[in-house]
Protein backbone atom coordinates (compact mmCIF):
# COMPACT_ATOMS: atom_id res chain seq x y z
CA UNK A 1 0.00 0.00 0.00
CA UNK A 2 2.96 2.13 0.68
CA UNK A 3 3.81 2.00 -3.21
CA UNK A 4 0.17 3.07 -3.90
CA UNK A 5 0.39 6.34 -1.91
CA UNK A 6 3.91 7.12 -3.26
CA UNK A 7 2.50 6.74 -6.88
CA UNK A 8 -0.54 8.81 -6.04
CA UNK A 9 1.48 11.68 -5.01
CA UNK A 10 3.78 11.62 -7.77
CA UNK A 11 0.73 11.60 -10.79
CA UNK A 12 -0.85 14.95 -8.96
CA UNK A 13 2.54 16.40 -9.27
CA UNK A 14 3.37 15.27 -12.34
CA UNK A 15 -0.30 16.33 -13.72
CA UNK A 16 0.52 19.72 -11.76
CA UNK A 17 3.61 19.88 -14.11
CA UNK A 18 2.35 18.47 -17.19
CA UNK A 19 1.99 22.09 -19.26
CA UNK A 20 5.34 22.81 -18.20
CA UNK A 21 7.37 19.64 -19.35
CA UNK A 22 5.32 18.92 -22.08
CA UNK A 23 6.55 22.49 -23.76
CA UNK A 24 10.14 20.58 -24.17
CA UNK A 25 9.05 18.17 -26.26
CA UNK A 26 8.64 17.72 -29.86
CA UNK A 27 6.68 14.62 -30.23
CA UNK A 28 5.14 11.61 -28.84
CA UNK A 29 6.56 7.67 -29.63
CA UNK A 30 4.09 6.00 -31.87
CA UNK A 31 2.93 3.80 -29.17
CA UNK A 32 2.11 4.49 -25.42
CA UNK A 33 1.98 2.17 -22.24
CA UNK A 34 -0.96 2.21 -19.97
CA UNK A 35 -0.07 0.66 -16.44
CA UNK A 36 -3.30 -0.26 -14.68
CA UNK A 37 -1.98 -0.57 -10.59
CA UNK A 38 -3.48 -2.56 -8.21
CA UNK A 39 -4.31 0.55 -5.99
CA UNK A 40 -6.82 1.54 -8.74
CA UNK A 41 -4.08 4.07 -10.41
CA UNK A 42 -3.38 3.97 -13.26
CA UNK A 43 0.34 5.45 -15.24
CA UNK A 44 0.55 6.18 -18.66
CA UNK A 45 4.10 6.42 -20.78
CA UNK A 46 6.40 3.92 -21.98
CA UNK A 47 8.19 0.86 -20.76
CA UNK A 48 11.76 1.26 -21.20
CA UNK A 49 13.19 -1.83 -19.39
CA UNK A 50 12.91 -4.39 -16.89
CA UNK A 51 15.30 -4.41 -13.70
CA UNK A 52 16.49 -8.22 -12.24
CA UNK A 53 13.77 -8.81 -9.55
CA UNK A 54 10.99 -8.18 -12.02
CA UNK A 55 10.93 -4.18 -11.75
CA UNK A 56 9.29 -2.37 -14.22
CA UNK A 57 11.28 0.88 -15.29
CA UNK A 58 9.09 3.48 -16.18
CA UNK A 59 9.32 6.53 -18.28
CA UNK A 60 6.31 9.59 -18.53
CA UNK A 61 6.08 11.41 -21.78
CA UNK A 62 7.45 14.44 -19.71
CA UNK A 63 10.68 12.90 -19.33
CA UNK A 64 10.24 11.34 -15.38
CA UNK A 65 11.43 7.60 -14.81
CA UNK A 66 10.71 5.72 -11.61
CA UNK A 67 10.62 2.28 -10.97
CA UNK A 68 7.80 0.01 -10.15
CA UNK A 69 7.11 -3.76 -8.96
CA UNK A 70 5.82 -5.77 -11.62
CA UNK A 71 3.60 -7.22 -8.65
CA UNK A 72 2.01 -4.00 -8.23
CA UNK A 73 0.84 -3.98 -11.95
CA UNK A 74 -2.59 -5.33 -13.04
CA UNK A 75 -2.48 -5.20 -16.32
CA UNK A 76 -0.41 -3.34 -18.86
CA UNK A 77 -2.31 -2.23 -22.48
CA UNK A 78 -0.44 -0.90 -25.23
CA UNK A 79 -2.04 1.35 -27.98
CA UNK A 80 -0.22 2.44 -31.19
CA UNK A 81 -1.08 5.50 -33.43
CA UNK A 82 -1.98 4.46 -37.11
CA UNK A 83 1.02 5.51 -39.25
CA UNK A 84 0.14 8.18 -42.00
CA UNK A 85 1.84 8.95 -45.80
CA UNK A 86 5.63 10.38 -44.78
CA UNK A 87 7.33 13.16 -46.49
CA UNK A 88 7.94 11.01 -50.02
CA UNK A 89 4.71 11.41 -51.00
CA UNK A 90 0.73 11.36 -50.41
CA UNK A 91 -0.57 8.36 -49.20
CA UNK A 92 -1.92 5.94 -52.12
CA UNK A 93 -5.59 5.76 -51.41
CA UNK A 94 -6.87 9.57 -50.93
CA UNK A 95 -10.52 8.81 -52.71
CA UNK A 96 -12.92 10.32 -49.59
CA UNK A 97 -14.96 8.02 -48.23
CA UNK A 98 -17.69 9.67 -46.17
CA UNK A 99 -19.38 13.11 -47.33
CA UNK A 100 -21.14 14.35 -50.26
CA UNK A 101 -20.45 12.56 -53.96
CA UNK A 102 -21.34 13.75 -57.60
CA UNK A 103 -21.55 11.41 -60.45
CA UNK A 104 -21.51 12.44 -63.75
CA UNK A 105 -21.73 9.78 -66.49
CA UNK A 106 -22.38 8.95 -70.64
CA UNK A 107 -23.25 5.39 -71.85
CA UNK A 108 -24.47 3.75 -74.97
CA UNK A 109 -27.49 1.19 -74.46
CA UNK A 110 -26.98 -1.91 -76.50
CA UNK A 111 -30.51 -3.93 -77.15
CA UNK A 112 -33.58 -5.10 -79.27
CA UNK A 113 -35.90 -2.10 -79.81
CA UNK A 114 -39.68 -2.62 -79.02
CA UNK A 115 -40.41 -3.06 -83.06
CA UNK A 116 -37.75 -5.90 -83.02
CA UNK A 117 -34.60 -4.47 -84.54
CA UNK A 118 -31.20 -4.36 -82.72
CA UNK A 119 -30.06 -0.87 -81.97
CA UNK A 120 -27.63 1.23 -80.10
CA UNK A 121 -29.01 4.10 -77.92
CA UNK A 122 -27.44 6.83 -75.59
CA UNK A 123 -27.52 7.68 -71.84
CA UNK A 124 -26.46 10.72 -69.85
CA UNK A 125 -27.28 10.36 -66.37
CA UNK A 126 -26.11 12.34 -63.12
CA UNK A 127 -26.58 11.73 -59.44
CA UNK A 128 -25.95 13.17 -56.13
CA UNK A 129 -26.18 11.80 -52.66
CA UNK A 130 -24.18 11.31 -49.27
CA UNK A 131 -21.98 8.54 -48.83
CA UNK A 132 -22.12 7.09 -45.01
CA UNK A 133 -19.09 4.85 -45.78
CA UNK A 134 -17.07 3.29 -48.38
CA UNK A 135 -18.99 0.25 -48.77
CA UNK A 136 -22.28 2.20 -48.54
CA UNK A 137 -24.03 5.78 -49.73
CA UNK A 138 -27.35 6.65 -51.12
CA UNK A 139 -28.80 9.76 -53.52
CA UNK A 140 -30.91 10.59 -56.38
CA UNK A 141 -30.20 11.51 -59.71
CA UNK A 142 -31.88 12.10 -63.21
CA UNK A 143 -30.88 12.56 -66.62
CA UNK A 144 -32.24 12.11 -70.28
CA UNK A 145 -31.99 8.68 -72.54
CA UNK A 146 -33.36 7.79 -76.03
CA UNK A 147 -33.54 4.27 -76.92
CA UNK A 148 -34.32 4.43 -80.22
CA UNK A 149 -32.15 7.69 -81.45
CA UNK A 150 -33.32 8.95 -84.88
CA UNK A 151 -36.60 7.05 -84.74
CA UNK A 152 -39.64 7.50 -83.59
CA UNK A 153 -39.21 6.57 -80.02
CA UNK A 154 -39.75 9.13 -77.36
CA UNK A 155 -37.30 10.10 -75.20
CA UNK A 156 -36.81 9.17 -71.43
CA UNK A 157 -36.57 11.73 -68.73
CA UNK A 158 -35.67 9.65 -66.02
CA UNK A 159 -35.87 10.55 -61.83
CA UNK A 160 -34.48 7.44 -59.24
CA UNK A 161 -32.82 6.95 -56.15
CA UNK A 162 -29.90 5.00 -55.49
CA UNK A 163 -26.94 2.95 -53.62
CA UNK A 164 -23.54 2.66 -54.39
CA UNK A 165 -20.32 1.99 -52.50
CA UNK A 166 -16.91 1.18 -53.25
CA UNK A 167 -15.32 -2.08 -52.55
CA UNK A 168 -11.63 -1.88 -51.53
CA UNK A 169 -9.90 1.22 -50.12
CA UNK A 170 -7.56 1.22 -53.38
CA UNK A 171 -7.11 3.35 -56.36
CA UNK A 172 -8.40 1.28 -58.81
CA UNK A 173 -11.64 -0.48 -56.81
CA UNK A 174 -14.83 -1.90 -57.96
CA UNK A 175 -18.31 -0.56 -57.21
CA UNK A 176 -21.44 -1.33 -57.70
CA UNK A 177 -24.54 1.31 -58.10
CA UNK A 178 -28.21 -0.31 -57.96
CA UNK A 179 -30.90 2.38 -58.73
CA UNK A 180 -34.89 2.31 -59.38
CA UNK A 181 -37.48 4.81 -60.03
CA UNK A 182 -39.90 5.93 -62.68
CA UNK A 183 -39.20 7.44 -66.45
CA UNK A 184 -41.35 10.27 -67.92
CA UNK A 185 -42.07 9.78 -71.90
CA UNK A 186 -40.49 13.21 -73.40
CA UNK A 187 -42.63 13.28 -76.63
CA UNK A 188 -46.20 13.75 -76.22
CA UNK A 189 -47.79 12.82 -79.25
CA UNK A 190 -46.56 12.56 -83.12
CA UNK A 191 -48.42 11.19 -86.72
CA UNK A 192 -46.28 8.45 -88.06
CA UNK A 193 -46.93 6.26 -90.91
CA UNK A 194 -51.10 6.92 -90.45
CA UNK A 195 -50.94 6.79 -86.90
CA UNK A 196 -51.11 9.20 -84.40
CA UNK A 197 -48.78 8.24 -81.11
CA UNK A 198 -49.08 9.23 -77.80
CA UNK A 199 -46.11 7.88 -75.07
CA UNK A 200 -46.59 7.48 -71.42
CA UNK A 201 -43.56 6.47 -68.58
CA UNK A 202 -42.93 3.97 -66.40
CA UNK A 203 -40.86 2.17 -63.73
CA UNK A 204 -37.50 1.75 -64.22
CA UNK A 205 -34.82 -0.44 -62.66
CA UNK A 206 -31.05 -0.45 -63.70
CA UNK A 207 -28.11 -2.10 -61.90
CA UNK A 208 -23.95 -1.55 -62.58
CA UNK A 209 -20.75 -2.74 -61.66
CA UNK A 210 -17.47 -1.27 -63.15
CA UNK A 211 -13.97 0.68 -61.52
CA UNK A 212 -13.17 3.54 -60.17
CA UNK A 213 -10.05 4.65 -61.50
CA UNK A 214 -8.37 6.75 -58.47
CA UNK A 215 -10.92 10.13 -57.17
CA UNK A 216 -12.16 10.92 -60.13
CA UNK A 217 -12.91 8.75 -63.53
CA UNK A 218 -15.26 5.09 -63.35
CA UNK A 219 -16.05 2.77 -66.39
CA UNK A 220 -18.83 0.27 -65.73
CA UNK A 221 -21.13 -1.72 -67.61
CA UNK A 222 -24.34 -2.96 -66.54
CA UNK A 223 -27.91 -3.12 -67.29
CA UNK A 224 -31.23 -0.88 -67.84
CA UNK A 225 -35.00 -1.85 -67.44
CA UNK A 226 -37.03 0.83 -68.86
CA UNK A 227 -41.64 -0.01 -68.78
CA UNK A 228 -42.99 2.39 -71.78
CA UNK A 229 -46.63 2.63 -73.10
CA UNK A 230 -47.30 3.73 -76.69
CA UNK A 231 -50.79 4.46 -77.67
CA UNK A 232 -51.67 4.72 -80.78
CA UNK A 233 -54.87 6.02 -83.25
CA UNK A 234 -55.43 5.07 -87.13
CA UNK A 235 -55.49 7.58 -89.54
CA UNK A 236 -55.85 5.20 -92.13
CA UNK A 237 -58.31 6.90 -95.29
CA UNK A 238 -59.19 4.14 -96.90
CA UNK A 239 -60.12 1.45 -94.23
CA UNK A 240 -61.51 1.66 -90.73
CA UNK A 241 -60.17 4.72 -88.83
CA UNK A 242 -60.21 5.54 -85.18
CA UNK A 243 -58.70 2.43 -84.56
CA UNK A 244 -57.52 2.52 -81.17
CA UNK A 245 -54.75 0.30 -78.95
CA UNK A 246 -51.78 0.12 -76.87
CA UNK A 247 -48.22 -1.42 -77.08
CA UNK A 248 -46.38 -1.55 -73.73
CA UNK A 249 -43.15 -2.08 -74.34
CA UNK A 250 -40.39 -3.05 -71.73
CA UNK A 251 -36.96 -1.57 -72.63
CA UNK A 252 -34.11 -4.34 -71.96
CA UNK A 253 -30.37 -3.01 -72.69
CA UNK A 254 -26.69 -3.32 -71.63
CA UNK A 255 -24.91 -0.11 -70.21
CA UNK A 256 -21.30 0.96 -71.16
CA UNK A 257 -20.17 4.15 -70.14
CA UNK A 258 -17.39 6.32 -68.71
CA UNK A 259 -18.42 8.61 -65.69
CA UNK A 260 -16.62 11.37 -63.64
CA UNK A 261 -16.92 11.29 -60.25
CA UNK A 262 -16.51 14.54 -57.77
C-alpha cells in the first residue's frame, strides 16, 4: 500500500507539471503504455526496461522515470497511433470516403428495340447523394436517354434513387450502383406512318458494376429496365379509322459508359 500512496502523489505532481514539461518536447513515440496498478491508479508512458527482480522501469512522456514492482501492476495495455503517408509522397488511397459525392456519367445502351430491330441508344445520367461509408451511400439523380435515337421513339426523362459503394480502399476499386425509379415519356404525341402516337412512362430499374479509377474517372457496364406505353390512333383513309390500342413495351439493354466522379 505504501507503493500506492507514493505513486498517487507523484501523478498529482506530475499532472501539476504536465503544461510545463510537455513544452520541451517535440513529439510523442508511436505507441504508449498504460499501467493499470493494483491501488486503482493507473500510469501512462512507456516501458523502457525491466530491472532483475521483475521491476518495471518506467518513463512519462514528460521525461520522469521511476521504478515500479511488476507485482504491483494489473495489467499493462499498449495502444499504437496508425502511421500516416511520410514526407515522399501522399498516401496511395486519398478517394474520400464519407461526405457528399457527384456522379456524372455517358453510356451507350446496347438492345432489341420494341419493333424488333437491334439498336444502339445513348444515356447521360447524373446523381448526387451522401456517402455514409465506403462500402455504402445513397442519392438521387436524373438525366435524359433515347432508346431508339433517330426514330420515332420518345425520349426518357428519367428521376431514381440509389446505392452505391466502393469495394476496396484502393485506387483502382470496384463498385457497384443499384438504382430504381420511374421514367417520364419526353414526346407527347406525333403522326407516323397513319398513326397518331401518344407515349406514357414507367418504372425503371437499372443495376452496374465497373472501376473507379483513383478520385475521379469510373467505367462500368451494366444493365437498364425501362416499362414504356405507346398508344396509338389510325389515320388510315381508306379502311376503318379511329382504330384505337396500346403497345407496352419493356426496354431491356446493356450499359457501357465512362463517368466522372466529384
Amino acid at each position: 500500500m505504501k507503493i500506492n500512496t507514493r505513486l498517487l502523489g507523484l501523478g498529482l505532481l506530475l499532472l501539476l507539471w504536465q503544461p510545463r514539461l510537455l513544452r520541451g518536447q517535440d513529439s510523442k513515440p508511436d505507441c504508449q503504455d498504460a499501467l493499470h496498478l493494483a491501488g486503482g491508479n493507473k500510469l501512462i508512458g512507456q516501458i523502457t526496461a525491466v530491472k532483475p527482480g521483475d521491476t518495471l522501469v518506467f518513463q512519462t512522456w514528460n521525461g520522469t522515470i521511476f521504478e515500479i514492482p511488476r507485482k504491483e501492476v494489473i495489467r499493462i495495455v499498449q495502444k499504437c497511433r496508425e502511421k500516416r503517408g511520410t514526407a515522399r509522397g501522399p498516401r496511395a488511397y486519398s478517394f474520400k470516403e464519407q461526405g457528399w459525392y457527384h456522379h456524372t456519367r455517358g453510356s451507350v445502351l446496347v438492345g432489341q428495340a420494341y419493333y424488333g430491330g437491334n439498336n444502339v441508344g445513348v444515356q447521360v445520367q447524373h446523381s448526387s447523394g451522401w456517402m455514409f461509408s465506403r462500402l455504402l451511400g445513397a442519392g438521387l439523380g436524373t438525366g435524359i436517354e433515347q432508346f431508339d435515337p433517330g426514330g420515332s421513339d420518345a425520349a426518357i426523362y428519367p428521376i431514381f434513387a440509389e446505392m452505391r459503394g466502393y469495394l476496396q480502399p484502393k485506387p483502382l476499386t470496384l463498385f457497384y450502383n443499384l438504382g430504381a425509379g420511374w421514367g417520364f415519356a419526353g414526346q407527347s404525341s406525333g403522326e407516323r406512318g397513319g398513326y397518331t402516337d401518344s407515349w406514357r412512362g414507367g418504372w425503371l430499374a437499372q443495376g452496374e458494376i465497373g472501376y473507379r479509377i483513383g478520385n475521379h474517372f469510373t467505367i462500368h457496364g451494366g444493365i437498364r429496365l425501362q416499362r414504356k406505353y405507346r398508344d396509338w390512333t389510325s389515320n388510315n383513309w381508306w379502311g376503318p379509322s379511329d382504330e384505337r390500342g396500346t403497345d407496352r413495351i419493356l426496354h431491356k439493354r446493356f450499359i457501357f459508359g465512362l463517368g466522372l466522379l466529384l
